[in-house]
C-alpha atoms as a PDB file:
ATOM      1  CA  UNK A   1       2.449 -49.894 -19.819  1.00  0.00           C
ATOM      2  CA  UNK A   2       0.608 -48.548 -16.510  1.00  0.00           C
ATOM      3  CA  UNK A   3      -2.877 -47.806 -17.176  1.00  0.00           C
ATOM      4  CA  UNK A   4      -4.118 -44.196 -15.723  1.00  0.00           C
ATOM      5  CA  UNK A   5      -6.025 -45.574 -13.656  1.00  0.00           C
ATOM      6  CA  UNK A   6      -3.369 -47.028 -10.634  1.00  0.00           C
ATOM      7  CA  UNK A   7      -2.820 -44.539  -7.985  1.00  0.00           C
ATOM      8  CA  UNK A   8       0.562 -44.584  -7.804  1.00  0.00           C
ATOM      9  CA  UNK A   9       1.055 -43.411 -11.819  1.00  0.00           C
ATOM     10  CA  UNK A  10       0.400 -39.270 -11.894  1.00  0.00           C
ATOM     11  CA  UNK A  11       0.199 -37.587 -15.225  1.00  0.00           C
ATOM     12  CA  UNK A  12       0.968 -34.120 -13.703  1.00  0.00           C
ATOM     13  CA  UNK A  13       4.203 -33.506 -12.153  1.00  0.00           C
ATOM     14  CA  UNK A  14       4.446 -31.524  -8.998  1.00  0.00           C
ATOM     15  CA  UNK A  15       7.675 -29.216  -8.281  1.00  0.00           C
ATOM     16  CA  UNK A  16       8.884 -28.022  -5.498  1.00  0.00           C
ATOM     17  CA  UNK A  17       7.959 -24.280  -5.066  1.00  0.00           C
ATOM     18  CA  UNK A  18      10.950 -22.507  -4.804  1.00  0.00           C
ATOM     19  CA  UNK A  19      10.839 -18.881  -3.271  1.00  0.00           C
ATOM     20  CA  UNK A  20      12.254 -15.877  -5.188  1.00  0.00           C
ATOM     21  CA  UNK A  21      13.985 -13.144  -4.261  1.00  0.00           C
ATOM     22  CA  UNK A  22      11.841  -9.979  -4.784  1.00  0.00           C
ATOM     23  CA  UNK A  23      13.694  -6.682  -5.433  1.00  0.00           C
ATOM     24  CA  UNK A  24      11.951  -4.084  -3.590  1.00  0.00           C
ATOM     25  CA  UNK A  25      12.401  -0.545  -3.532  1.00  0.00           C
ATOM     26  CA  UNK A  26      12.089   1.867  -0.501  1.00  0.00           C
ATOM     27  CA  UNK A  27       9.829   4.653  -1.723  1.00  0.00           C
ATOM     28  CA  UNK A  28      11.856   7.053   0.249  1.00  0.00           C
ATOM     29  CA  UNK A  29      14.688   6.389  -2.137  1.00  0.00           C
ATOM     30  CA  UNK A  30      13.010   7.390  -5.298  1.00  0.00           C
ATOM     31  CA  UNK A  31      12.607  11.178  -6.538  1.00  0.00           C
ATOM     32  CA  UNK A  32      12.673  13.144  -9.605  1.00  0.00           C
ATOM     33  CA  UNK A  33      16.293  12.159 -11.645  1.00  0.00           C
ATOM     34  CA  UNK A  34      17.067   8.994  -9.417  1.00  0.00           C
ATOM     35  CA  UNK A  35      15.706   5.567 -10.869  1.00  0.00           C
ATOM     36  CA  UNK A  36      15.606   2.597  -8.916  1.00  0.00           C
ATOM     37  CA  UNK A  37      19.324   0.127  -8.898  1.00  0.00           C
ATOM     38  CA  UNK A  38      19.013  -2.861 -11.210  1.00  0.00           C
ATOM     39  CA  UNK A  39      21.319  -5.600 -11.536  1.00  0.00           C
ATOM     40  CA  UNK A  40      21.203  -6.231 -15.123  1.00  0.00           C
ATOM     41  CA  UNK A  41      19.379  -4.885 -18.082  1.00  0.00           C
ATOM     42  CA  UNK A  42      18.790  -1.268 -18.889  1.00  0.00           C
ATOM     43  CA  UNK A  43      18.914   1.577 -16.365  1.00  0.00           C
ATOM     44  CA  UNK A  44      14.288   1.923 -16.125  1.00  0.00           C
ATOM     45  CA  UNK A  45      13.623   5.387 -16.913  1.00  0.00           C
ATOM     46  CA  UNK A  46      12.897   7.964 -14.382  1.00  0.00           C
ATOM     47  CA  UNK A  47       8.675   7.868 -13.744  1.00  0.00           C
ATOM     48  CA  UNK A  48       8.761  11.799 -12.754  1.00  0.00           C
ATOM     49  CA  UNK A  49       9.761  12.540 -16.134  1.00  0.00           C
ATOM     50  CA  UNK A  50       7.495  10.231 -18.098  1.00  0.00           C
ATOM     51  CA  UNK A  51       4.400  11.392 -15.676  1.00  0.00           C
ATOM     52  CA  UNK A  52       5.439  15.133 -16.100  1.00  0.00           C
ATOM     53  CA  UNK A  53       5.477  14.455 -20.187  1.00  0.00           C
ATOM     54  CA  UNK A  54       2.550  13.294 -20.313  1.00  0.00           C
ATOM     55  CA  UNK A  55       0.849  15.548 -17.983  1.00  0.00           C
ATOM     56  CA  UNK A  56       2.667  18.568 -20.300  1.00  0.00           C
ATOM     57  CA  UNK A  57       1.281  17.168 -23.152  1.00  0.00           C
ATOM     58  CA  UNK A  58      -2.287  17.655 -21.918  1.00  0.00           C
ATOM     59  CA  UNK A  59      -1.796  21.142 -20.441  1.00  0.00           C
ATOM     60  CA  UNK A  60       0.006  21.831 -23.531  1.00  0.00           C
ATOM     61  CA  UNK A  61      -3.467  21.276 -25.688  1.00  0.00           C
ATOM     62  CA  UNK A  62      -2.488  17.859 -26.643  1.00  0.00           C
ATOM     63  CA  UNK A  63      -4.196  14.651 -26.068  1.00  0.00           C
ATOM     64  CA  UNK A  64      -1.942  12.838 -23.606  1.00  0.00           C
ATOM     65  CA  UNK A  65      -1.944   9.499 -25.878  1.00  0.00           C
ATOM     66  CA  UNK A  66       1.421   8.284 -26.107  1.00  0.00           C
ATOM     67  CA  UNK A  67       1.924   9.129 -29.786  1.00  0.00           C
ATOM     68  CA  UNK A  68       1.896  12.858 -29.317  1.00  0.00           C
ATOM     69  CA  UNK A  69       4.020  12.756 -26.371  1.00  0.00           C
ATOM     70  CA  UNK A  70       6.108  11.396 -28.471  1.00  0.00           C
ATOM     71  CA  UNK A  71       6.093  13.690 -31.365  1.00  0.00           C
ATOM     72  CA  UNK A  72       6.378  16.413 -28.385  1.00  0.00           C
ATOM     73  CA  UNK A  73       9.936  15.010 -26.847  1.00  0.00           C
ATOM     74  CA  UNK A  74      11.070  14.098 -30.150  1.00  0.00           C
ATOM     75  CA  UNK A  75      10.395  17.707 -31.806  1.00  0.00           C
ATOM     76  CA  UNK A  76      10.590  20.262 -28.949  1.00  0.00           C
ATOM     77  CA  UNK A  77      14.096  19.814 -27.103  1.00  0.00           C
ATOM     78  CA  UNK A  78      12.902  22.361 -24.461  1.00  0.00           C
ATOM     79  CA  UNK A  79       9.767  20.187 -23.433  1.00  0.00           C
ATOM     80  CA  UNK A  80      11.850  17.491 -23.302  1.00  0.00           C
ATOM     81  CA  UNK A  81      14.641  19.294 -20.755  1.00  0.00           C
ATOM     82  CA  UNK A  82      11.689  20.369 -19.173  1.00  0.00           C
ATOM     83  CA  UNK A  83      10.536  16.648 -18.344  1.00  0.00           C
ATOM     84  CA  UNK A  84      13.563  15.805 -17.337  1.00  0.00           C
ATOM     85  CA  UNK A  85      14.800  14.246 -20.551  1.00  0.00           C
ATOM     86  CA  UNK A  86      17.667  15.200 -22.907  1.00  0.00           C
ATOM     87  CA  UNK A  87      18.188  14.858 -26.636  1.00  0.00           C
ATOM     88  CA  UNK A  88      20.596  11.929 -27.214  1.00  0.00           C
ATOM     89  CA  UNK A  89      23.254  12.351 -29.828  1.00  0.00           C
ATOM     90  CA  UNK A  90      24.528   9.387 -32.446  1.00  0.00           C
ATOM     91  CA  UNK A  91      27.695   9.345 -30.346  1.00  0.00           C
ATOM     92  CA  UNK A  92      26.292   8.575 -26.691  1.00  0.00           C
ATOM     93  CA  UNK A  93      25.903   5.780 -24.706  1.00  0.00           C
ATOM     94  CA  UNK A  94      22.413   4.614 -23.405  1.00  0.00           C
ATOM     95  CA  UNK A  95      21.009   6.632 -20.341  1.00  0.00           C
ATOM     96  CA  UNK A  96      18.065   6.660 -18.460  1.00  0.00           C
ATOM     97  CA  UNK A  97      17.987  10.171 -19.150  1.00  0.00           C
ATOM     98  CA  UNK A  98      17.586  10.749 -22.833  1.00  0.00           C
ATOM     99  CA  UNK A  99      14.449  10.545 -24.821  1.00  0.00           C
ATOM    100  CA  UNK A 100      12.422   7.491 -23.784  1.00  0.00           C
ATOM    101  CA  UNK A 101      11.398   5.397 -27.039  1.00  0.00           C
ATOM    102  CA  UNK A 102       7.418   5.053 -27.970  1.00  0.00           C
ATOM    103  CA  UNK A 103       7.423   1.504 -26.691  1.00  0.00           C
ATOM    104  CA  UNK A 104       7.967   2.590 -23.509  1.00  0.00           C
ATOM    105  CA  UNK A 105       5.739   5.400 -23.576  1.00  0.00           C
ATOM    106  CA  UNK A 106       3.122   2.884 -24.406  1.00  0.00           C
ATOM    107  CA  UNK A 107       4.271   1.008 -21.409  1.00  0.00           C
ATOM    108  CA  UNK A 108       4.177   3.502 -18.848  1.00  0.00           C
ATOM    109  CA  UNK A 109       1.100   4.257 -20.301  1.00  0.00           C
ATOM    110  CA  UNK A 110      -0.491   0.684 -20.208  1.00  0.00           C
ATOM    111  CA  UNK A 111       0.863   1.024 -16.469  1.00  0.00           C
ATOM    112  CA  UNK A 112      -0.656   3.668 -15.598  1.00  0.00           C
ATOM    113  CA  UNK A 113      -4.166   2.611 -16.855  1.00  0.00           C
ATOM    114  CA  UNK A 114      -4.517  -0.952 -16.020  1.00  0.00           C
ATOM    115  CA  UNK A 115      -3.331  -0.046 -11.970  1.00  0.00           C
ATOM    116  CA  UNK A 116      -5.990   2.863 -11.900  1.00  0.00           C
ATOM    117  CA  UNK A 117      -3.385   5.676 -11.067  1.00  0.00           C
ATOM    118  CA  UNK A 118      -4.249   8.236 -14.050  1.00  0.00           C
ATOM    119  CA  UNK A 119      -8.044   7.585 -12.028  1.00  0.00           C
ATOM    120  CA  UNK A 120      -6.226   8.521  -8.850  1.00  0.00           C
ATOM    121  CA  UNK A 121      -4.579  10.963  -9.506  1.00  0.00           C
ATOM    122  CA  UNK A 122      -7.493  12.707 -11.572  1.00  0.00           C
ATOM    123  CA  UNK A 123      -9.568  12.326  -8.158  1.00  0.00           C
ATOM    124  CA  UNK A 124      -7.047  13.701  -5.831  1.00  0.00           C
ATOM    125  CA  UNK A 125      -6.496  16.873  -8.112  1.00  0.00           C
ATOM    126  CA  UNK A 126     -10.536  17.301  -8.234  1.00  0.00           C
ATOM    127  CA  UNK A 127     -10.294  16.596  -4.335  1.00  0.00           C
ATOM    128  CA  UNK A 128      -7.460  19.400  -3.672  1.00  0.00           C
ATOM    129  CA  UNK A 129      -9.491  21.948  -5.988  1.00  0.00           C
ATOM    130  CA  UNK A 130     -12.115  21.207  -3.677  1.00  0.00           C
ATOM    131  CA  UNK A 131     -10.658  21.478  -0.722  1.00  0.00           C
ATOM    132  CA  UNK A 132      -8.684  25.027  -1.915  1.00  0.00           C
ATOM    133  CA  UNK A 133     -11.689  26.520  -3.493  1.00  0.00           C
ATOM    134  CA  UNK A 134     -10.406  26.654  -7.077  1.00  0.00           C
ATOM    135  CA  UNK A 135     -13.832  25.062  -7.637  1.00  0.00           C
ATOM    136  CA  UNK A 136     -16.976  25.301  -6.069  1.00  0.00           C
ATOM    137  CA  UNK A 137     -19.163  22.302  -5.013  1.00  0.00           C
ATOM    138  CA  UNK A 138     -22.256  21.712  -7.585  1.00  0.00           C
ATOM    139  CA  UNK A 139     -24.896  19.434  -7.170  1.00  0.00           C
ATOM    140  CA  UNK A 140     -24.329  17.615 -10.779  1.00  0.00           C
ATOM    141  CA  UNK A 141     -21.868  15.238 -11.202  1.00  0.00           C
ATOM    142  CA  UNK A 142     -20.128  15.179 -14.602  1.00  0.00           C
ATOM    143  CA  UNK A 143     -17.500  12.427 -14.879  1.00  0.00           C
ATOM    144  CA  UNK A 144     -14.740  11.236 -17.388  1.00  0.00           C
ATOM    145  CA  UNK A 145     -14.174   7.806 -18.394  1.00  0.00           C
ATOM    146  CA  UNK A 146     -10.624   8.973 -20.170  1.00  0.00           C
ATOM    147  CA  UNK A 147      -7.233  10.902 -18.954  1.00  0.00           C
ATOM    148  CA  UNK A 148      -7.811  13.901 -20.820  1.00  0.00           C
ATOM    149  CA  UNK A 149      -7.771  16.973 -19.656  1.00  0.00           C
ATOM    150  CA  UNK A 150     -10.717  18.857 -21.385  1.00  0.00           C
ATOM    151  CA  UNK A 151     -10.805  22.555 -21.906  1.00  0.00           C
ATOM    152  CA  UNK A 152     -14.881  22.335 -22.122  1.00  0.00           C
ATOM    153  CA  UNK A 153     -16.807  22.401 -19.074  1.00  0.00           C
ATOM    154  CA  UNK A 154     -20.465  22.357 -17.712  1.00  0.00           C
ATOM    155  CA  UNK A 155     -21.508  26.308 -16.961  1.00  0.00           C
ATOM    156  CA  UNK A 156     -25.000  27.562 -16.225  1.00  0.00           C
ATOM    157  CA  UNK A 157     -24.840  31.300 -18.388  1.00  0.00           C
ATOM    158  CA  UNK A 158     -28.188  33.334 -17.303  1.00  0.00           C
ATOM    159  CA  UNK A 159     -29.071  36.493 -19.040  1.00  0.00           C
ATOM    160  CA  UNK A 160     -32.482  38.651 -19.401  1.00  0.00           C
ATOM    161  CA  UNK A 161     -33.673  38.679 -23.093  1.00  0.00           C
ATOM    162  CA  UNK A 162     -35.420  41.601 -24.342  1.00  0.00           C
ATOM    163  CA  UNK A 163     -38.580  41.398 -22.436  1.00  0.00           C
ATOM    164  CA  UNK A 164     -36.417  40.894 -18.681  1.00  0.00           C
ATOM    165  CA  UNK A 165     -37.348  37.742 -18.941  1.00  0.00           C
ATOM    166  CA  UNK A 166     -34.351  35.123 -17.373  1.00  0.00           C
ATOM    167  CA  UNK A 167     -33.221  32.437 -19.248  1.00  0.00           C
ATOM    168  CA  UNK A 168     -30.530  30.133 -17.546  1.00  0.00           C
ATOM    169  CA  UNK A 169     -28.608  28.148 -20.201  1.00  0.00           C
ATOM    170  CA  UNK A 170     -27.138  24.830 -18.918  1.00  0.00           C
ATOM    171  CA  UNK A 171     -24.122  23.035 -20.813  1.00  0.00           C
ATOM    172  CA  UNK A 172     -24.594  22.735 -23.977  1.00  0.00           C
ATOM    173  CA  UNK A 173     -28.103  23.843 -24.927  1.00  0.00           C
ATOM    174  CA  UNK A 174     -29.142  26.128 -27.741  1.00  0.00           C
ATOM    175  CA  UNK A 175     -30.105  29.606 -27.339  1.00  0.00           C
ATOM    176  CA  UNK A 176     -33.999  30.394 -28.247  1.00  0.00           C
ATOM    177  CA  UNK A 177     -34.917  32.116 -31.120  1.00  0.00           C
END
């Protein structure tokens, strides 16, 4: 029995690295409807569609979790045309076009979180508002830690009480009594 000691005994044994073959996918190729080739496995589904049902679900009212986007492709056919999805029947065959499951939801979710896109994209849409003039440029900062698109915002309301007196209101503050 060799004793750990002796140099030429190793407990850990070294492989060879051996390189892999990395698919990669010319950006150029990809648009709304056409999901990347695969060699095996199921066709991925098409991320146009998933981004636009989850960005419908928010516009719609809804809080973009994956759950309700779920409940909204499952129950409303037309949203989910509208996404790019279709119903699937008992009688078809798998395709990258029918309803995606909640798993993946939760995936492309999970994937858009962890790599900071739903951030992104959130600060480019604030950044073309900007730039158009939909909004104006305040000197507060209000940000938001989440994906959701809010319906509340910050407003300063003014208005003369019954003396003339003006009384600026900011956010969320009580009126005076």
């Amino acid at each position: 029995m060799k004793d750990f000691e002796d140099d030429d005994y190793s407990v850990v044994y070294n492989i060879e690295k051996v390189e892999e073959n990395i698919i990669e996918t010319d950006p150029e190729a990809i648009s709304p409807g056409v999901s990347p080739f695969r060699m095996n496995g199921r066709r991925p589904k098409c991320f146009f569609a998933l981004f636009k049902s989850f960005l419908g679900a928010s516009l719609m009212g809804f809080s973009p979790e994956p759950e309700y986007v779920d409940l909204l492709l499952s129950s409303n056919p037309c949203f989910a045309r509208f996404c790019g999805f279709v119903p699937k029947s008992k009688f078809d065959d798998y395709s990258q076009f029918h309803i995606p499951s909640l798993r993946k939801l939760e995936q492309f979710d999970q994937i858009m979180r962890e790599s900071n896109l739903w951030e992104e994209i959130k600060i480019d849409m604030v950044r073309r508002n900007l730039e158009k003039g939909i909004i104006d440029r305040e000197e507060e900062l209000v940000g938001d830690t989440t994906h959701y698109y809010a319906y509340s915002n910050f407003e300063t309301v003014e208005y003369q009480d019954n003396e003339g007196k003006k009384i600026s209101i900011k956010g969320n503050e009580t009126l005076p009594v």
